[in-house]
Protein backbone atom coordinates (compact mmCIF):
# COMPACT_ATOMS: atom_id res chain seq x y z
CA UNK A 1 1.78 68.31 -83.44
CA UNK A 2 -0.57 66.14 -85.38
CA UNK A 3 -0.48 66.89 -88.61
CA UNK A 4 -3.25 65.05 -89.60
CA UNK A 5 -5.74 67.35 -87.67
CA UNK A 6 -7.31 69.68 -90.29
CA UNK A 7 -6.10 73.14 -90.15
CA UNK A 8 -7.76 76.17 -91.65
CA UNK A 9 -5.07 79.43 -92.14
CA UNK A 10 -6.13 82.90 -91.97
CA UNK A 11 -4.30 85.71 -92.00
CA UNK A 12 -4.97 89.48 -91.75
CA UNK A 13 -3.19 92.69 -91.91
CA UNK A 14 -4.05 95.43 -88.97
CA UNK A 15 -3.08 98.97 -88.46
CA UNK A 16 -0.18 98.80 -85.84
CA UNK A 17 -2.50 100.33 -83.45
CA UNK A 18 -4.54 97.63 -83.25
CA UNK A 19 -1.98 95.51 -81.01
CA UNK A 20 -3.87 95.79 -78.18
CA UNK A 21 -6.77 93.63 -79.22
CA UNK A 22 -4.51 91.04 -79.07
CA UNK A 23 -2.96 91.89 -75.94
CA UNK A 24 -5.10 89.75 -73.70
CA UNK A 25 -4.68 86.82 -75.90
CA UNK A 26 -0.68 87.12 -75.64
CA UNK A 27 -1.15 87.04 -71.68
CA UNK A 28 -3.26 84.23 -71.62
CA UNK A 29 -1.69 82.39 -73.70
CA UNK A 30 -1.34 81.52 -77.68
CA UNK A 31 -0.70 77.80 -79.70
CA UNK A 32 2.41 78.22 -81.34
CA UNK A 33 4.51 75.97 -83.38
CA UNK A 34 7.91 74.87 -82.93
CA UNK A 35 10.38 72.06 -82.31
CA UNK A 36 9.38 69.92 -79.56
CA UNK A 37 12.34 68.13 -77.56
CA UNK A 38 14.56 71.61 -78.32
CA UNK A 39 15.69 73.76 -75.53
CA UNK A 40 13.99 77.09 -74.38
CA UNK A 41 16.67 79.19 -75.89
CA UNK A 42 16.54 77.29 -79.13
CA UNK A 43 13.10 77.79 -79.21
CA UNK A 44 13.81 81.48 -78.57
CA UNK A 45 16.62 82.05 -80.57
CA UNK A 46 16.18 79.53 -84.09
CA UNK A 47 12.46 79.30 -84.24
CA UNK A 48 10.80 82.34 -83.12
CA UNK A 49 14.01 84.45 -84.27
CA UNK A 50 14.69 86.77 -81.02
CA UNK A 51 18.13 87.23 -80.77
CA UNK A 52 20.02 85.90 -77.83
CA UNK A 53 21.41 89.45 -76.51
CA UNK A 54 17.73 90.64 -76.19
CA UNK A 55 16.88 87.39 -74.71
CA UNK A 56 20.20 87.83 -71.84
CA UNK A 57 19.01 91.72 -71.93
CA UNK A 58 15.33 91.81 -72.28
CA UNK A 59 13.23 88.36 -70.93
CA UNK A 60 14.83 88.34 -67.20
CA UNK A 61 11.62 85.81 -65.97
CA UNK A 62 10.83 82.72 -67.42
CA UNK A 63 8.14 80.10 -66.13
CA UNK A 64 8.12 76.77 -67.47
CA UNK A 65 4.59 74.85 -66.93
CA UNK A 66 4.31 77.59 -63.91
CA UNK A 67 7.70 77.05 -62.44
CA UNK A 68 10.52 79.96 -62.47
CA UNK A 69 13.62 78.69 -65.06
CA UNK A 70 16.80 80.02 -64.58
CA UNK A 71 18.91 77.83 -66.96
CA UNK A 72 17.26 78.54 -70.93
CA UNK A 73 20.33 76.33 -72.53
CA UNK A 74 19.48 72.70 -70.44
CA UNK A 75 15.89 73.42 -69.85
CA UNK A 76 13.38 71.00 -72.64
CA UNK A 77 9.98 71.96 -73.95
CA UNK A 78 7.34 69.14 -74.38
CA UNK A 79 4.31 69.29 -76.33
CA UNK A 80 1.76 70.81 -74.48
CA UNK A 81 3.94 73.15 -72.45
CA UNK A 82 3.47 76.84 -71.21
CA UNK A 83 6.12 79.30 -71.27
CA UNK A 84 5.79 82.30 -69.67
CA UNK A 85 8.06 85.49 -70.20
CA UNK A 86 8.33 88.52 -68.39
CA UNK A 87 10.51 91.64 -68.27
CA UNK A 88 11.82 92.78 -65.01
CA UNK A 89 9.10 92.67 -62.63
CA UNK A 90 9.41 95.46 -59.97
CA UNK A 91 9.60 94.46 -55.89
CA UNK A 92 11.05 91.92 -54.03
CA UNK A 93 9.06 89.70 -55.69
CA UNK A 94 10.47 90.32 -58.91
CA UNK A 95 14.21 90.34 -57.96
CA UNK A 96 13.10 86.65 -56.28
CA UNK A 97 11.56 85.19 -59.43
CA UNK A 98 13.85 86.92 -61.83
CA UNK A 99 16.39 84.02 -63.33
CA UNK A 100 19.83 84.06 -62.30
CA UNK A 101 19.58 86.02 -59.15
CA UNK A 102 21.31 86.40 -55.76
CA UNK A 103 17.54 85.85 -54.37
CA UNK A 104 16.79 82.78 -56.11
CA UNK A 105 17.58 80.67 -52.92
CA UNK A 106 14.39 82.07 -51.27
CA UNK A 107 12.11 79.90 -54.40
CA UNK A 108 14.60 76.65 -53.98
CA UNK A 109 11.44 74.68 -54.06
CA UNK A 110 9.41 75.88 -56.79
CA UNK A 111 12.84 76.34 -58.86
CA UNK A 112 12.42 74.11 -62.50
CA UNK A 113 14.38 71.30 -62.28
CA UNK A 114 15.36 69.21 -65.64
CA UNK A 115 14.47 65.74 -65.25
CA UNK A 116 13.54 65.12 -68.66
CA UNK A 117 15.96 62.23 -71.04
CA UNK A 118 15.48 61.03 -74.40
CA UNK A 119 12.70 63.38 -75.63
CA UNK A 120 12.36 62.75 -79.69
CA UNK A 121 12.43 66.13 -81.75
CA UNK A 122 9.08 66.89 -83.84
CA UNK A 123 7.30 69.65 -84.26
CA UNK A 124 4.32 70.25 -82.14
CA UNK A 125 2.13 73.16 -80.33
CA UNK A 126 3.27 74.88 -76.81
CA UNK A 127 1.69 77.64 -75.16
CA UNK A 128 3.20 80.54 -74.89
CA UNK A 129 2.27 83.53 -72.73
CA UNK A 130 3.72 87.49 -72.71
CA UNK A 131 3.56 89.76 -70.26
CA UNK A 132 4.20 93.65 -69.76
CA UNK A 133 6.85 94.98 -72.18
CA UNK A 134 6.94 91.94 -73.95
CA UNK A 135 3.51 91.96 -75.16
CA UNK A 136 4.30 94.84 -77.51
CA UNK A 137 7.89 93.85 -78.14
CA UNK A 138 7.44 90.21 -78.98
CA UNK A 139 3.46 90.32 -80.19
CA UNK A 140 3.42 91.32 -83.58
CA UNK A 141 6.78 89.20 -84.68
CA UNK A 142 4.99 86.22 -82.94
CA UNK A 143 1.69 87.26 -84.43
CA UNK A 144 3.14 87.31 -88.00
CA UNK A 145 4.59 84.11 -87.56
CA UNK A 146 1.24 82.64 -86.55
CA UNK A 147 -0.63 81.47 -83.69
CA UNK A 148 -2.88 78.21 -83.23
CA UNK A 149 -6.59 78.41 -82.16
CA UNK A 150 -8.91 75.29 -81.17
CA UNK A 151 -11.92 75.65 -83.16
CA UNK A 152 -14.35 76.14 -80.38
CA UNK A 153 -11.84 79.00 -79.02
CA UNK A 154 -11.64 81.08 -82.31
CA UNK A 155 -15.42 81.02 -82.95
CA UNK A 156 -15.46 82.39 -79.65
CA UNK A 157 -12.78 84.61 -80.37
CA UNK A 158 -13.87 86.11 -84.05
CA UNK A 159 -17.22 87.53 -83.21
CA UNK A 160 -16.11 89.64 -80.31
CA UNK A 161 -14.06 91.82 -82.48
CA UNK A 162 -15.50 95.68 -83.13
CA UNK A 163 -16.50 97.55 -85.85
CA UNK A 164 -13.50 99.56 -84.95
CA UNK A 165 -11.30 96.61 -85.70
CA UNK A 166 -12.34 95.86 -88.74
CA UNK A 167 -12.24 99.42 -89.92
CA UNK A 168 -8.44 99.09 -89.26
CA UNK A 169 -8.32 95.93 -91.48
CA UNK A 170 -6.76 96.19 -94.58
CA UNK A 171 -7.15 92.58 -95.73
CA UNK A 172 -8.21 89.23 -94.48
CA UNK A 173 -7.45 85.70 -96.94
CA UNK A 174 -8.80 82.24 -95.99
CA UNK A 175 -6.69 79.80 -97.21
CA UNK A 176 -4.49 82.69 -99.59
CA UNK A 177 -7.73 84.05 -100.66
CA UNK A 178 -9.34 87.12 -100.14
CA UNK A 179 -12.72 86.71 -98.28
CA UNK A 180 -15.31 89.22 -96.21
CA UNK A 181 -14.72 87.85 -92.50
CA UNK A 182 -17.94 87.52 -91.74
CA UNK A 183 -17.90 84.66 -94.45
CA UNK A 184 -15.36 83.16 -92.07
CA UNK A 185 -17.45 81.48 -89.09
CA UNK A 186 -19.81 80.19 -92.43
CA UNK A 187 -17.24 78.58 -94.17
CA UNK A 188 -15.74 76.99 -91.17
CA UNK A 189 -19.42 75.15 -90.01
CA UNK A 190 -19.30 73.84 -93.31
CA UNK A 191 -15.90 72.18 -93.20
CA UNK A 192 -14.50 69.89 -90.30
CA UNK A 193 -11.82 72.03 -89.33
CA UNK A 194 -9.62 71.32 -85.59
CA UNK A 195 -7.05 74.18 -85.91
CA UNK A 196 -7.24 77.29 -86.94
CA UNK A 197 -3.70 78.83 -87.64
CA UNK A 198 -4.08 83.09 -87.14
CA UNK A 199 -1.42 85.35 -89.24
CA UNK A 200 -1.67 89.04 -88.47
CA UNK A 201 0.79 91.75 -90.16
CA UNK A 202 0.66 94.75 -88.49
CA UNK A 203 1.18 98.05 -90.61
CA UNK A 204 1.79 101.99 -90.28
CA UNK A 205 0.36 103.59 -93.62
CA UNK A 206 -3.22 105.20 -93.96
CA UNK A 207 -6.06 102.25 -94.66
CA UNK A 208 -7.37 102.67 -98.15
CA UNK A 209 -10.74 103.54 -98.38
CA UNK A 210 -11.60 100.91 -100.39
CA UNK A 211 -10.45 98.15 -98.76
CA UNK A 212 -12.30 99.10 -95.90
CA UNK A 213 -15.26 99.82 -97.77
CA UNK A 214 -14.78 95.97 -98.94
CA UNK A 215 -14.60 94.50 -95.34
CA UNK A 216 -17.76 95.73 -94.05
């Protein structure tokens, strides 16, 4: 990751119920940060903080750049890769794809094969994708942690969201400060921003009134 590109932070706390805004972002994909050159189940384990029983228990199918890992301990992350994870996936399709099973002879040639030596550790941006019980499981801890935008894809992204939405906002802060989000897009012409990092914290109490009074 270049950490000269200029990176504006926002962050914003939702009702829990609002997950599913988010959900088709977490399918097709999110920036996140973490230690290029690392293994997937580093990456897993140390930096996004899932533990490794739920990762043996939970994330049965993995894609690498759009080819089916079964080995999380050998298998290297560059910068600029996607990782997709799945629960079990019903079918025969499923069982085929699924890592470490009896059927994984039938995808010998689509398998992901490790081929990569020597790459340096930094920190950098992959793209990572969730699907099906994972979106809800994984989302909001990934969410809180923060996820990259381009520019161009967040000013995209930022005026779609309802009135509902930000009704279930309690708070948004550019920066650490508190500011109306419809100040965001403004600020952000103004300044020569590439990045923009996303923090959401999802909560269960009632909204107060006045906060929501605040964000309209």
């Amino acid at each position: 990751m270049n950490e000269s590109i200029p990176t504006i932070k926002i962050s914003m706390t939702l009702a829990s119920d609002q997950l599913s805004i988010f959900s088709p972002l977490l399918q097709q994909g999110l920036r996140v940060k973490t230690n290029i050159g690392s293994t997937i189940m580093t990456m897993l384990c140390e930096h996004f903080g899932v533990g490794p029983e739920y990762v043996e228990g939970r994330i049965k199918t993995i894609f690498l750049d759009g080819k089916p890992v079964d080995d999380l301990d050998t298998t290297i992350i560059e910068e600029g890769s996607t990782i997709a994870l799945s629960a079990a996936m019903p079918g025969l399709a499923g069982a085929t794809l699924r890592r470490g099973s009896y059927l994984a002879a039938f995808r010998n040639q689509i398998t992901y094969r490790e081929n990569k030596t020597n790459i340096p550790q930094k920190d950098g941006l992959v793209i990572l994708k969730l699907f099906n019980l994972l979106v809800a499981e994984l989302g909001p801890p990934l969410l809180k942690k923060g996820v990259y935008f381009q520019r161009e894809d967040f000013e995209a992204f930022w005026p779609s969201l309802s009135e509902e939405f930000w009704q279930a906002c309690r708070e948004v802060k550019l920066n650490g400060q508190n500011v109306s989000p419809k100040k965001i897009l403004e600020i952000m012409r103004q300044e020569k921003h590439g990045l923009v990092m996303l923090q959401v914290d999802f909560e269960d109490r009632q909204p107060d009134q006045s906060k929501r009074k605040s964000l309209k």
